[in-house]
PDB file of N, CA and C in Angstrom:
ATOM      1  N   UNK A   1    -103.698 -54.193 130.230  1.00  0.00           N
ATOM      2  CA  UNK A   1    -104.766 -55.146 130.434  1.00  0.00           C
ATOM      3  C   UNK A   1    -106.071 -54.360 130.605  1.00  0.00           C
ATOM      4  N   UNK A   2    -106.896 -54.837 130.124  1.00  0.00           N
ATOM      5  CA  UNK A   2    -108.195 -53.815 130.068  1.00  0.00           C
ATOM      6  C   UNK A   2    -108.849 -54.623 131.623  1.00  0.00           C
ATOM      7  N   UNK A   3    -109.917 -53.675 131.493  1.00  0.00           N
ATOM      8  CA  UNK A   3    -111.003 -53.930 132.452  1.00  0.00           C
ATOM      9  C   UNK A   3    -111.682 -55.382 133.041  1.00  0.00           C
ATOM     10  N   UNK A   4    -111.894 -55.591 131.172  1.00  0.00           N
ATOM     11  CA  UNK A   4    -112.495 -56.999 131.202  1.00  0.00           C
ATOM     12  C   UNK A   4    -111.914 -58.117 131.245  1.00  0.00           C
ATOM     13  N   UNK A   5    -110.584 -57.701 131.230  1.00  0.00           N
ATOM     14  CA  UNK A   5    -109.561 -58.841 131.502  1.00  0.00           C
ATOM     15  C   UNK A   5    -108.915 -59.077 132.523  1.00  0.00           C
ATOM     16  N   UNK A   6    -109.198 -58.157 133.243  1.00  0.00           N
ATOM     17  CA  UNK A   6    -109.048 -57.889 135.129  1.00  0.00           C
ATOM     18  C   UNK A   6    -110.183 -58.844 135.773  1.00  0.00           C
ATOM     19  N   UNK A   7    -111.330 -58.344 135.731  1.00  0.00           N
ATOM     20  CA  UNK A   7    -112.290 -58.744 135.715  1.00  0.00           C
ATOM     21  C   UNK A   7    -112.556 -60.370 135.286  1.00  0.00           C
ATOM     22  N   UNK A   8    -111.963 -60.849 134.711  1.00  0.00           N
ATOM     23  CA  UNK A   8    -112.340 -62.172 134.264  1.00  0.00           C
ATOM     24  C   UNK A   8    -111.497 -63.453 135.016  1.00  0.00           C
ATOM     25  N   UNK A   9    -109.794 -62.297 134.561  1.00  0.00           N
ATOM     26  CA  UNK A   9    -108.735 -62.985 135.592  1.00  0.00           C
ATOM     27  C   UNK A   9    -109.407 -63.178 137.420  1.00  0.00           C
ATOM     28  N   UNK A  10    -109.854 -62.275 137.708  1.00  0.00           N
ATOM     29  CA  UNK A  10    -110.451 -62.250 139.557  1.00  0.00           C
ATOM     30  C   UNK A  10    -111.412 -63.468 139.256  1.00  0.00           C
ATOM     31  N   UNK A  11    -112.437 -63.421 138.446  1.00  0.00           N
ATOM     32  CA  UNK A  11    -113.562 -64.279 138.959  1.00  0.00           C
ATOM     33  C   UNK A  11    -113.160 -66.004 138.750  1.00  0.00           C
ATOM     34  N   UNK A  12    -112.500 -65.814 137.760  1.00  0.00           N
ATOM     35  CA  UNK A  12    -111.601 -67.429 137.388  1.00  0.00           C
ATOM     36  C   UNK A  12    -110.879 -67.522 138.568  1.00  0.00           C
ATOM     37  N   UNK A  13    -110.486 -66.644 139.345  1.00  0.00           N
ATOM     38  CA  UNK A  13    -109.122 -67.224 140.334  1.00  0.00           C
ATOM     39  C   UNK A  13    -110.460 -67.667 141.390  1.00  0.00           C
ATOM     40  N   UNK A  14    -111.569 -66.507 141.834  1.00  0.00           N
ATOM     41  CA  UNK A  14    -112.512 -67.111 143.015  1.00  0.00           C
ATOM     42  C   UNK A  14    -113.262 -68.236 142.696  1.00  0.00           C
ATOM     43  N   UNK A  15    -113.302 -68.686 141.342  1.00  0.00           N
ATOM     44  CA  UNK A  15    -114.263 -69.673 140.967  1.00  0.00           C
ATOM     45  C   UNK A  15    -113.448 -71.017 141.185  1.00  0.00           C
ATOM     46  N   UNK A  16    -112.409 -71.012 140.825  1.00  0.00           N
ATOM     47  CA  UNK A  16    -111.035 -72.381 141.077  1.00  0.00           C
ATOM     48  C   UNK A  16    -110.639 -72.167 142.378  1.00  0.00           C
ATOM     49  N   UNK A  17    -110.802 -71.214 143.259  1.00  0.00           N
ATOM     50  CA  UNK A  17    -110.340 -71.484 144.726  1.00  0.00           C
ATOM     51  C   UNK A  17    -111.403 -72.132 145.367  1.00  0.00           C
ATOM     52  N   UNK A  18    -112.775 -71.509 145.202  1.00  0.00           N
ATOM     53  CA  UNK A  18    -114.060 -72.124 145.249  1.00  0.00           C
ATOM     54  C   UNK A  18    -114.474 -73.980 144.910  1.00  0.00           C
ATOM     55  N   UNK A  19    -113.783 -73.677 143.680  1.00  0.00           N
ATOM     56  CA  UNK A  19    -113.864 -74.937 143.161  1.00  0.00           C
ATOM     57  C   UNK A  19    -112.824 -76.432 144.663  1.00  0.00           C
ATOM     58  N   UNK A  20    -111.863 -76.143 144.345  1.00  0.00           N
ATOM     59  CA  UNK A  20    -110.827 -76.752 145.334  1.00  0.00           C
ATOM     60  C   UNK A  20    -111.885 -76.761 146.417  1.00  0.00           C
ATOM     61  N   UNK A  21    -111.912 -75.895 147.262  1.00  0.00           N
ATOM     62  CA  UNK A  21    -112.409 -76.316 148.778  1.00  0.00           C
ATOM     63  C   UNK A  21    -113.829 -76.975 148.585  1.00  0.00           C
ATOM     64  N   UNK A  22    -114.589 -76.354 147.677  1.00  0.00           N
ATOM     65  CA  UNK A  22    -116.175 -77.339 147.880  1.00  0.00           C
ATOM     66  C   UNK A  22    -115.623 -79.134 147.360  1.00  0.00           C
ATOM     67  N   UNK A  23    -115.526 -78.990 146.256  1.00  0.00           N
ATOM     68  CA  UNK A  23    -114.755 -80.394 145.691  1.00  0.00           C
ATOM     69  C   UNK A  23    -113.530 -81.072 146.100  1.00  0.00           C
ATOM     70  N   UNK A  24    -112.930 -80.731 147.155  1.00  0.00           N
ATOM     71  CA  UNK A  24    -111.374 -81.330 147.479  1.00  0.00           C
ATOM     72  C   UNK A  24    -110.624 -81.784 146.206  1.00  0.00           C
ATOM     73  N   UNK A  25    -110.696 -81.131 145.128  1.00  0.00           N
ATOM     74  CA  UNK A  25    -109.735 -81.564 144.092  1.00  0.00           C
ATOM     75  C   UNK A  25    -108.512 -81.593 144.040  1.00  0.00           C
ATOM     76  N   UNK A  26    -107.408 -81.423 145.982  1.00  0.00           N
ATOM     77  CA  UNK A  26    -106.458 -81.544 145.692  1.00  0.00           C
ATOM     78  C   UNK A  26    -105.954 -82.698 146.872  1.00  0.00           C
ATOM     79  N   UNK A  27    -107.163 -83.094 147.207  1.00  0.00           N
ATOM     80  CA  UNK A  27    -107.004 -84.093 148.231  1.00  0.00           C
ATOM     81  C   UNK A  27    -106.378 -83.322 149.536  1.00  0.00           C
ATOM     82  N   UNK A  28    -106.640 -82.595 150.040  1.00  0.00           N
ATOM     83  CA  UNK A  28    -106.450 -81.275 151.141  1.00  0.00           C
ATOM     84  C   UNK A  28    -107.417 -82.157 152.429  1.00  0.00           C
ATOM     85  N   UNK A  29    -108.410 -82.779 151.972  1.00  0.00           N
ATOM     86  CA  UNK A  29    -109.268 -82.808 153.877  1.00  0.00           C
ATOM     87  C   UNK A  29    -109.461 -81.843 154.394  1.00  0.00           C
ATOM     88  N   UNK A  30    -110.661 -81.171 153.383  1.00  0.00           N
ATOM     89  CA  UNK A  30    -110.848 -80.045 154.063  1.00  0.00           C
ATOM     90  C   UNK A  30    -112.293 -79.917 155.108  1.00  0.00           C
ATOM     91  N   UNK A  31    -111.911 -79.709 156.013  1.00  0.00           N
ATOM     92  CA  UNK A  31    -113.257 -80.122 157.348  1.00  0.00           C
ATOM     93  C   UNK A  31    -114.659 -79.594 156.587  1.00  0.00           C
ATOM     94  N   UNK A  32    -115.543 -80.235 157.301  1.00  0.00           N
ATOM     95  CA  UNK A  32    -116.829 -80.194 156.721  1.00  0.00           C
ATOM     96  C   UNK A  32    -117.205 -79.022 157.114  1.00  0.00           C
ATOM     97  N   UNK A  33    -117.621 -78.299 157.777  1.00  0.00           N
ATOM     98  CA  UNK A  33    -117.637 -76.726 158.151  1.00  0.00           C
ATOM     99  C   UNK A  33    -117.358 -75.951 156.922  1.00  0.00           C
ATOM    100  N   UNK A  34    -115.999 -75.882 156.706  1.00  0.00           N
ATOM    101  CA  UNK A  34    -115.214 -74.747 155.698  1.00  0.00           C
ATOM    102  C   UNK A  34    -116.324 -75.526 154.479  1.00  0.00           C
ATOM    103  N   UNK A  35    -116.859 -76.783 153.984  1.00  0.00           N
ATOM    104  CA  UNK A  35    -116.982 -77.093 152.701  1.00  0.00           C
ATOM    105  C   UNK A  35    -118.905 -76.635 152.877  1.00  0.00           C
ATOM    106  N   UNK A  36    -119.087 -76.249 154.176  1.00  0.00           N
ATOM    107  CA  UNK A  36    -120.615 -76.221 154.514  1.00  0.00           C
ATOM    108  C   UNK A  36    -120.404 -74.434 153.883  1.00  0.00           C
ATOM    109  N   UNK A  37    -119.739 -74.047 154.370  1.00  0.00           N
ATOM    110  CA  UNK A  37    -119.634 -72.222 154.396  1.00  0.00           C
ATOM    111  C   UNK A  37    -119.361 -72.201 152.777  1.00  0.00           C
ATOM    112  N   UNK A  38    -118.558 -73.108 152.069  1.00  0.00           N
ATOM    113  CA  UNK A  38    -117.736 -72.501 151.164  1.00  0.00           C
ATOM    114  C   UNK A  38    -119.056 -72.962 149.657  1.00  0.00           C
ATOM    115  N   UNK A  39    -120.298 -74.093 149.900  1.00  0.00           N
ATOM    116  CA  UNK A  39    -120.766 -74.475 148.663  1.00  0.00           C
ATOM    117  C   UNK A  39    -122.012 -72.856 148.524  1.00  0.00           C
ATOM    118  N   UNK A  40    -122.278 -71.791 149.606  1.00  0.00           N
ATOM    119  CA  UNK A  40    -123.012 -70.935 148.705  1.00  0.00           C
ATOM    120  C   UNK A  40    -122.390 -69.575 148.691  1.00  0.00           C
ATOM    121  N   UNK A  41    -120.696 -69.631 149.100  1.00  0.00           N
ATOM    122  CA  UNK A  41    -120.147 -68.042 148.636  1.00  0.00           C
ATOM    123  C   UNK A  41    -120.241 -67.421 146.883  1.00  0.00           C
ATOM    124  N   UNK A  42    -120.395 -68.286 146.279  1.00  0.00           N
ATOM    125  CA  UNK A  42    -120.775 -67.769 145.010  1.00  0.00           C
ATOM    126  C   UNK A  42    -122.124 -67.041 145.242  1.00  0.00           C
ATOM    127  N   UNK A  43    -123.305 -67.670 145.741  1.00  0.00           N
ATOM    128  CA  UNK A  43    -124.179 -66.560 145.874  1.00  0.00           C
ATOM    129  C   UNK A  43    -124.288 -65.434 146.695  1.00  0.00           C
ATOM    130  N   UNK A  44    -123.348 -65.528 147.608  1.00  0.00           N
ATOM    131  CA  UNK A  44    -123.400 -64.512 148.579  1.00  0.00           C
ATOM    132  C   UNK A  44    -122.624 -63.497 147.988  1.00  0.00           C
ATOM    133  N   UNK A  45    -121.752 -63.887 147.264  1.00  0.00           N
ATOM    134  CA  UNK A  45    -120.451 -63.252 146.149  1.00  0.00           C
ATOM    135  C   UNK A  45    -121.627 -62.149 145.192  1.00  0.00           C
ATOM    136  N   UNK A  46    -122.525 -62.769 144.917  1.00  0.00           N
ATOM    137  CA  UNK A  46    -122.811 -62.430 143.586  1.00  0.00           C
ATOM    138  C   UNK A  46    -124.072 -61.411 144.453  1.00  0.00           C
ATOM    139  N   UNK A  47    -124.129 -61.439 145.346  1.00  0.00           N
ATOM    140  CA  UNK A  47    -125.845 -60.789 146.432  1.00  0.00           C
ATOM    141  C   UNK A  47    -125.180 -59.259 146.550  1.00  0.00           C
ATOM    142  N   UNK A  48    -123.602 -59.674 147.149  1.00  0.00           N
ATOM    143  CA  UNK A  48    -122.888 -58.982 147.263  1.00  0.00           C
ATOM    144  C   UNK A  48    -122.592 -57.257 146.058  1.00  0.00           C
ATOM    145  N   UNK A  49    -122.029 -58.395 145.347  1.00  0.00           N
ATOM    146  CA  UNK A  49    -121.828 -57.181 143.968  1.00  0.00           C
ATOM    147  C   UNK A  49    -123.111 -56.071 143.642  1.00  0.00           C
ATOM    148  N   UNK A  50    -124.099 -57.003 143.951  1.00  0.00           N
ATOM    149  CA  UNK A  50    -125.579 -55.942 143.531  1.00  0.00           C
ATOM    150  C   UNK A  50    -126.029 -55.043 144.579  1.00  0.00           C
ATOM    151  N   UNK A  51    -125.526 -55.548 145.538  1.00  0.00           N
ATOM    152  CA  UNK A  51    -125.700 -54.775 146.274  1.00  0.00           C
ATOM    153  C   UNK A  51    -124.672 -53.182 146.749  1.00  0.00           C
ATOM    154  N   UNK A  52    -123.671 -53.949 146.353  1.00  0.00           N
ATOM    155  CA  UNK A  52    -122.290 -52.439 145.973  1.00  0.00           C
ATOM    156  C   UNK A  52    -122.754 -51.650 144.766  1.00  0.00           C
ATOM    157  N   UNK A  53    -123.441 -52.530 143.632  1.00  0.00           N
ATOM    158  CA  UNK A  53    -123.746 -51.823 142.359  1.00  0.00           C
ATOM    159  C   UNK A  53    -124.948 -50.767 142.941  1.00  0.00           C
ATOM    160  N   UNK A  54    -125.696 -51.155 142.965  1.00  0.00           N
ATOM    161  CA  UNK A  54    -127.026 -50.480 143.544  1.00  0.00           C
ATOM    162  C   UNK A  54    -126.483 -49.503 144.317  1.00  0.00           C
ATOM    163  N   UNK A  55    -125.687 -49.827 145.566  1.00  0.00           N
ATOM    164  CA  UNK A  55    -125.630 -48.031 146.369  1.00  0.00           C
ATOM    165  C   UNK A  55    -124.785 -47.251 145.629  1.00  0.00           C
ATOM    166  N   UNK A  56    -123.956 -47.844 144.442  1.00  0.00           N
ATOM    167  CA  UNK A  56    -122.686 -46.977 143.750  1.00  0.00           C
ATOM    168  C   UNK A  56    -123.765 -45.804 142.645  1.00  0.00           C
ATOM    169  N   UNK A  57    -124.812 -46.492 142.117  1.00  0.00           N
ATOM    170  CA  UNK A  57    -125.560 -45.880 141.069  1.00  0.00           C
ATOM    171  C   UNK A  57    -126.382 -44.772 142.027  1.00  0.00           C
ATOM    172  N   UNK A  58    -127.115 -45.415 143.242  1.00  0.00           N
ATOM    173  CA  UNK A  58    -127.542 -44.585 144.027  1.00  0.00           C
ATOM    174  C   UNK A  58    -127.205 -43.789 144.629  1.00  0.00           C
ATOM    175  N   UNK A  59    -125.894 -43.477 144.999  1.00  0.00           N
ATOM    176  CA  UNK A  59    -124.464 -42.589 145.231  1.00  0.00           C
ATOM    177  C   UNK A  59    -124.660 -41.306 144.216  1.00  0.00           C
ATOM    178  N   UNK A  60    -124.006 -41.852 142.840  1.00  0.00           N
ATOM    179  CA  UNK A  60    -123.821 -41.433 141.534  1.00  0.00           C
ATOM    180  C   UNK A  60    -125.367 -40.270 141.699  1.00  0.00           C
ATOM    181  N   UNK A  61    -126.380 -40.787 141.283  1.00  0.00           N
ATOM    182  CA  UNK A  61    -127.409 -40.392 141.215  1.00  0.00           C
ATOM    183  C   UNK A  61    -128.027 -39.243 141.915  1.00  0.00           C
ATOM    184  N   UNK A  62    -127.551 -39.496 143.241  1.00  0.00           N
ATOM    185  CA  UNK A  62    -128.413 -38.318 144.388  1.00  0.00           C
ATOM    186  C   UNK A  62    -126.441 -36.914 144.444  1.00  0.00           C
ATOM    187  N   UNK A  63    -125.437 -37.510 144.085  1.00  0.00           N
ATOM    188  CA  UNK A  63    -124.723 -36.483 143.649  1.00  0.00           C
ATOM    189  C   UNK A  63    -124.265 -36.037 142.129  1.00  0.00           C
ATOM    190  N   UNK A  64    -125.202 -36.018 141.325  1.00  0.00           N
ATOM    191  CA  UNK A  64    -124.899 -35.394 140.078  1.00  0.00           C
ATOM    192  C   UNK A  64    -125.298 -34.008 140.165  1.00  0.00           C
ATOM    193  N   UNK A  65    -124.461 -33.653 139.314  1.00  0.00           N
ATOM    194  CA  UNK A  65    -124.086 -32.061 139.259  1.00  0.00           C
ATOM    195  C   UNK A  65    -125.008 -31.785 138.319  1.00  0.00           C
ATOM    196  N   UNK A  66    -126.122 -30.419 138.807  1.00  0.00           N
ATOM    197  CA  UNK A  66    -126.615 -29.868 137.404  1.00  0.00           C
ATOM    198  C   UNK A  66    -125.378 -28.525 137.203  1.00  0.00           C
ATOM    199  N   UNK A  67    -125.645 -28.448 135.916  1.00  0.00           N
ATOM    200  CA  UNK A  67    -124.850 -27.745 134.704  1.00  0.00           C
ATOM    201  C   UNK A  67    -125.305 -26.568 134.227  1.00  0.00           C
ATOM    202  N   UNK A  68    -125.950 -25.712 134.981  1.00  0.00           N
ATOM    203  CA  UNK A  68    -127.287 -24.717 134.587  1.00  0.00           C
ATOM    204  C   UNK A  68    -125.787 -23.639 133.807  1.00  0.00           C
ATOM    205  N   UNK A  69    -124.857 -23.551 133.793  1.00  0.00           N
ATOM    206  CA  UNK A  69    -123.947 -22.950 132.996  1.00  0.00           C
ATOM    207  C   UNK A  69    -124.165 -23.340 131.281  1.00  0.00           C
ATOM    208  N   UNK A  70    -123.793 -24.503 131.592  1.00  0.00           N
ATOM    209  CA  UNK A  70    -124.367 -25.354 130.094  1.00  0.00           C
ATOM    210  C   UNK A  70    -125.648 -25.632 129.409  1.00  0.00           C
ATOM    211  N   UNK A  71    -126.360 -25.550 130.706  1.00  0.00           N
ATOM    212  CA  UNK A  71    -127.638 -25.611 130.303  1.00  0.00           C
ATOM    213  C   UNK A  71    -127.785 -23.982 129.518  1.00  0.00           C
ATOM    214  N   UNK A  72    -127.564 -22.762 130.263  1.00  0.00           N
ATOM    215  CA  UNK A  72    -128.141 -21.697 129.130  1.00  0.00           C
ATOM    216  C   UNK A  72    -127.255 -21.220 127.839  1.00  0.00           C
ATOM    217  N   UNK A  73    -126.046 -22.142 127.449  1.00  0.00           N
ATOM    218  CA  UNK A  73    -125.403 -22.053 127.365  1.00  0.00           C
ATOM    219  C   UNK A  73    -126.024 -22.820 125.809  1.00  0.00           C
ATOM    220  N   UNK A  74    -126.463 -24.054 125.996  1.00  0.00           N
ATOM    221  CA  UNK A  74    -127.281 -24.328 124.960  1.00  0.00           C
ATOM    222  C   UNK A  74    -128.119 -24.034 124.485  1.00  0.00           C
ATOM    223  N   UNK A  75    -129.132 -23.479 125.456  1.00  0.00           N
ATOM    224  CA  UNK A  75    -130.513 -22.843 125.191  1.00  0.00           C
ATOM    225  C   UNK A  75    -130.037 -21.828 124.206  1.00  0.00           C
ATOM    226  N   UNK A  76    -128.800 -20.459 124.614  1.00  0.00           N
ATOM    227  CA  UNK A  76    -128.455 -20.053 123.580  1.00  0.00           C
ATOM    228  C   UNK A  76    -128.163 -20.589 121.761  1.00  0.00           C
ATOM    229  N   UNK A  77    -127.390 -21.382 121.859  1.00  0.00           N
ATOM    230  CA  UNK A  77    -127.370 -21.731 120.777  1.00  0.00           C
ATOM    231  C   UNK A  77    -128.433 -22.797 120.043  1.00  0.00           C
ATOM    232  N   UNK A  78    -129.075 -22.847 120.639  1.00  0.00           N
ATOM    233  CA  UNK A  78    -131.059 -23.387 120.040  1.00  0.00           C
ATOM    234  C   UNK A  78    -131.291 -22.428 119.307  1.00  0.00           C
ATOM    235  N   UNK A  79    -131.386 -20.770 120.341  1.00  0.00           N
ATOM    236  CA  UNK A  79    -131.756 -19.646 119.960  1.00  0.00           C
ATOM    237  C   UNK A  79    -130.904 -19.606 118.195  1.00  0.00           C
ATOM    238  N   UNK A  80    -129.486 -19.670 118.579  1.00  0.00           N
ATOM    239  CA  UNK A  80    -129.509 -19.390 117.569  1.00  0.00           C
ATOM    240  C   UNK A  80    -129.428 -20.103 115.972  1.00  0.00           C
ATOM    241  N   UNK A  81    -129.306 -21.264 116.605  1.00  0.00           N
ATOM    242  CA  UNK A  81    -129.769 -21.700 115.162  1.00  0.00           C
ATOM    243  C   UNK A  81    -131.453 -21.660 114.730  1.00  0.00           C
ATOM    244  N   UNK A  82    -132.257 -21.380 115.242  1.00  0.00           N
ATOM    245  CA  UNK A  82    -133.282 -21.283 115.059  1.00  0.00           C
ATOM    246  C   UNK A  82    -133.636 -19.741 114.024  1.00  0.00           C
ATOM    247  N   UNK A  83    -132.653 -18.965 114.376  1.00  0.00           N
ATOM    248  CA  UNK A  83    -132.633 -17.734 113.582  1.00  0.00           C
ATOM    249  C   UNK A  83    -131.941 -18.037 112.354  1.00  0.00           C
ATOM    250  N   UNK A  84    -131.036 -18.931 112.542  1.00  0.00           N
ATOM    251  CA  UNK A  84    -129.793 -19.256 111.589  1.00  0.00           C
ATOM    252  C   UNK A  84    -131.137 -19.899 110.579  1.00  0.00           C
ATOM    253  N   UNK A  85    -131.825 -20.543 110.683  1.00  0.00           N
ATOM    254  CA  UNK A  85    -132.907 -21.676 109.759  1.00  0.00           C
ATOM    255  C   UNK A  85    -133.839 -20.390 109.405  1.00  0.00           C
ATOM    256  N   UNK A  86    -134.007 -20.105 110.380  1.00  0.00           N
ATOM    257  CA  UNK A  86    -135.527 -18.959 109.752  1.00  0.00           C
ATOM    258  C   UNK A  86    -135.008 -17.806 108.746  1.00  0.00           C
ATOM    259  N   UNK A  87    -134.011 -17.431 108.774  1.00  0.00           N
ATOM    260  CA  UNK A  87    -132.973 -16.633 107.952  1.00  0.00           C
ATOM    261  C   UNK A  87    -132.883 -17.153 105.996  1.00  0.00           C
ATOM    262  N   UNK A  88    -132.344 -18.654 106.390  1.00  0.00           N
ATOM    263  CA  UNK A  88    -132.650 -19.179 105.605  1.00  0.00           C
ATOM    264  C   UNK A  88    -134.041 -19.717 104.691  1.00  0.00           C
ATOM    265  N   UNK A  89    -135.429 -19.603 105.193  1.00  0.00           N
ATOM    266  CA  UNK A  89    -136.191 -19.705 104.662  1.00  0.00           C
ATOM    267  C   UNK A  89    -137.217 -21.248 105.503  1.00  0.00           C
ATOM    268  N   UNK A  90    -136.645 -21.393 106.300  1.00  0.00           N
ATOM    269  CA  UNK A  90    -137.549 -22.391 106.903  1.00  0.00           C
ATOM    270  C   UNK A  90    -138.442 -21.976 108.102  1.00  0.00           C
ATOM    271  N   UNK A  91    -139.975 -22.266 107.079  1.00  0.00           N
ATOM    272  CA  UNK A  91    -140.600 -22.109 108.489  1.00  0.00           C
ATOM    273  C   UNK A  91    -141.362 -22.741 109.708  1.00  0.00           C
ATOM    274  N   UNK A  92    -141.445 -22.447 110.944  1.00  0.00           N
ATOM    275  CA  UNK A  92    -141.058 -23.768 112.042  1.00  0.00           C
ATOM    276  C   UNK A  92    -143.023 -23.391 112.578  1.00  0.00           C
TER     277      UNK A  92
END
């Protein structure tokens, strides 16, 4: 099962559990309280996610690795194709 099908299965199951308690679609009587809390967890749901997204990128971000191995590592081979072209007759 991929990602997006994980993902789709979860939000269909919170959106129909959601659904049931705000709407009593199963004839449950469900106290007014739980149906007061339950008509804006979708937005709090969704305040939620951006807010996990945001510190995960901001996480990501302040620990990325520089690569200064790779980095001269390329610079070399700039170098040398640049000789490799000029060898050949191109001039830069």
């Amino acid at each position: 099962m991929t990602k997006l099908v994980e993902w789709l299965v979860g939000v269909t199951a919170v959106l129909v559990a959601w659904a049931m308690v705000s709407f009593d679609l199963l004839g449950l009587s469900v106290p007014e309280p739980y149906r007061d809390v339950a008509w804006p967890m979708p937005l709090y749901l969704l305040v939620s996610f951006g807010c996990y997204s945001l510190a995960t990128v901001g996480y990501r971000v302040a620990t990325f690795n520089d690569c200064e191995e790779a980095a001269r590592e390329l610079q070399e081979q700039i170098k040398e194709a640049k000789e490799d072209l000029r060898k050949k007759g191109l001039k830069m």
